[in-house]
Protein backbone atom coordinates (compact mmCIF):
# COMPACT_ATOMS: atom_id res chain seq x y z
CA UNK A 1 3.07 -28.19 -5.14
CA UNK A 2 0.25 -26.58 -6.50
CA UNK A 3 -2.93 -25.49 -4.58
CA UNK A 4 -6.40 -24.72 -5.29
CA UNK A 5 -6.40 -21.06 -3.37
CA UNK A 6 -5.00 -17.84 -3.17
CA UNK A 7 -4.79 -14.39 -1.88
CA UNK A 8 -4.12 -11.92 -4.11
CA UNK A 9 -2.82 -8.67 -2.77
CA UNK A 10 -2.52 -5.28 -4.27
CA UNK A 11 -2.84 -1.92 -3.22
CA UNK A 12 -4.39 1.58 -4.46
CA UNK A 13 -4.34 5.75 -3.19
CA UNK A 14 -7.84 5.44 -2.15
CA UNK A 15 -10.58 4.36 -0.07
CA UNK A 16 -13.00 4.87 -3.40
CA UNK A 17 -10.60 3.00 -5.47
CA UNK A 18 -10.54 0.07 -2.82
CA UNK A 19 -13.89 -0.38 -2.99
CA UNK A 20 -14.79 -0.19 -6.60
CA UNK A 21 -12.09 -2.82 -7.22
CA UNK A 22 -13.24 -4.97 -4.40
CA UNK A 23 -16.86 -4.73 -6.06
CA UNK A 24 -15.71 -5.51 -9.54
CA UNK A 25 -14.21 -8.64 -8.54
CA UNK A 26 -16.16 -10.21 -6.39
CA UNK A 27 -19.41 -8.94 -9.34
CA UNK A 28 -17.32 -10.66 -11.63
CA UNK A 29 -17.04 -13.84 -9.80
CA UNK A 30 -13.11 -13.33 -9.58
CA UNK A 31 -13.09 -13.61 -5.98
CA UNK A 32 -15.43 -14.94 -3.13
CA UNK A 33 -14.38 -11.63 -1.03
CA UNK A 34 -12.02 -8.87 -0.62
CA UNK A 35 -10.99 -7.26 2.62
CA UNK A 36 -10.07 -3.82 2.28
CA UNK A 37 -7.75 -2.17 5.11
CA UNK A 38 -5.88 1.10 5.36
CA UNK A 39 -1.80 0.71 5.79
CA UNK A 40 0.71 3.52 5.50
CA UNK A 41 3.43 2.17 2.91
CA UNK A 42 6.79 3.37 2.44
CA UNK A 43 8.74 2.60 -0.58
CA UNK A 44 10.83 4.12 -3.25
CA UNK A 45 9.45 5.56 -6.25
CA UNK A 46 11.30 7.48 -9.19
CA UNK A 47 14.29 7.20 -7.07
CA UNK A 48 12.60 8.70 -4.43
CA UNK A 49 11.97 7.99 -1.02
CA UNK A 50 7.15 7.68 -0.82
CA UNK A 51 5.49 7.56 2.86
CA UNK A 52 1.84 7.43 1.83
CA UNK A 53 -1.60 6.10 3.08
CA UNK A 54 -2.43 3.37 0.62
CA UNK A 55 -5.27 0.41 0.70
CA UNK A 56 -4.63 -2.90 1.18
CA UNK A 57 -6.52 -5.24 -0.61
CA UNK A 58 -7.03 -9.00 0.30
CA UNK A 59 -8.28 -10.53 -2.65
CA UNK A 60 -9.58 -14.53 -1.80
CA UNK A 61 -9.75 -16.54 -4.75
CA UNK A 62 -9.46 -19.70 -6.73
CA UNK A 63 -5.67 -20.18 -7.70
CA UNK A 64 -6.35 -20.75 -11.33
CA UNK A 65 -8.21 -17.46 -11.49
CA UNK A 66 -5.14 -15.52 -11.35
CA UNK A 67 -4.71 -14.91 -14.70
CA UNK A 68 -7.88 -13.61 -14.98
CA UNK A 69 -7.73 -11.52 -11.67
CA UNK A 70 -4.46 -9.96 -12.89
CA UNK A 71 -6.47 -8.80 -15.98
CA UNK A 72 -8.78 -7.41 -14.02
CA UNK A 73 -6.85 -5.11 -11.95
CA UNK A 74 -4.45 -4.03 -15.01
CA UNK A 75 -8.00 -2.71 -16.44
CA UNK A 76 -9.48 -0.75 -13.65
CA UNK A 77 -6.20 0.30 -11.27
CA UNK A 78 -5.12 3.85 -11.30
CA UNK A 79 -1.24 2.74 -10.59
CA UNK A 80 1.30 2.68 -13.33
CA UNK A 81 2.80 -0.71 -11.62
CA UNK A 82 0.45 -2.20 -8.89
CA UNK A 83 1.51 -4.41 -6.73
CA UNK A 84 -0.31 -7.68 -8.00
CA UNK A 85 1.05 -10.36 -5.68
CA UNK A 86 -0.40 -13.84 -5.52
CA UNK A 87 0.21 -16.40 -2.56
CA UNK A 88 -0.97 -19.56 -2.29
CA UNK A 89 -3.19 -20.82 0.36
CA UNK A 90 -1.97 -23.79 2.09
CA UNK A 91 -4.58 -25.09 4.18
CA UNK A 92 -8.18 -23.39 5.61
CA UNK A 93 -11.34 -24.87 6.53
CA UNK A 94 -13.44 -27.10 4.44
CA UNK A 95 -16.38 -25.26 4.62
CA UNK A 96 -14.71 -21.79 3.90
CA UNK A 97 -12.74 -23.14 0.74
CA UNK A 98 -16.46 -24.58 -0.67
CA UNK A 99 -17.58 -21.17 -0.26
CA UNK A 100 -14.78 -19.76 -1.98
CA UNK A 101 -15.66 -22.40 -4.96
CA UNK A 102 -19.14 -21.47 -4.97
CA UNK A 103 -18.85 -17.94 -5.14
CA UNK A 104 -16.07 -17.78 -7.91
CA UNK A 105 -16.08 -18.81 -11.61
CA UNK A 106 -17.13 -17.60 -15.05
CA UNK A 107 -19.43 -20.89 -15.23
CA UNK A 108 -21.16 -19.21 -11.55
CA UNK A 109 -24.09 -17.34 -11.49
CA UNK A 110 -24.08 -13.89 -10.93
């Protein structure tokens, strides 16, 4: 089953970067918001073991904008592999997935 929302998640090394990708996309109509929140990742990396500060990014969108989202992030992140992660949004509030309608879109005004 398909749905009309999504978050997208991804994250980046800085505060800066956070917010210039947050403003891009929501500028460019490719999401209704973005959260940005500060999260200490651990992963591995090159075969080695990374315990960094990072920036989450909550990315609130239409579903069928992924593709374009994706783009979007490939074209302005700093990463060699971002984490680009889409889930689906079940269920929300009426009024809160209008909003996200009316604030995304290439056919929206900017």
């Amino acid at each position: 089953m398909e749905t009309s929302y999504s978050i997208i998640f991804t994250t980046v090394g800085s505060q800066e970067e956070a917010e210039q990708l947050a403003a891009v996309l929501v500028r460019e109509r490719l999401a209704a918001c973005v959260q940005v929140a500060a999260i200490d990742s651990t992963y591995i990396w090159q075969d080695t073991l990374q315990q960094e500060p990072e920036w989450l990014l909550l990315i609130k969108t239409r579903a069928d904008l992924y593709p374009q989202v994706e783009e979007a992030l490939h074209a302005h992140h700093t990463y060699d592999t971002p984490e680009i992660i889409q889930m689906p949004i079940l269920r929300g509030s009426a009024a809160y997935l209008g909003w996200i309608d009316e604030n995304t879109g290439i056919d929206r005004p900017s």
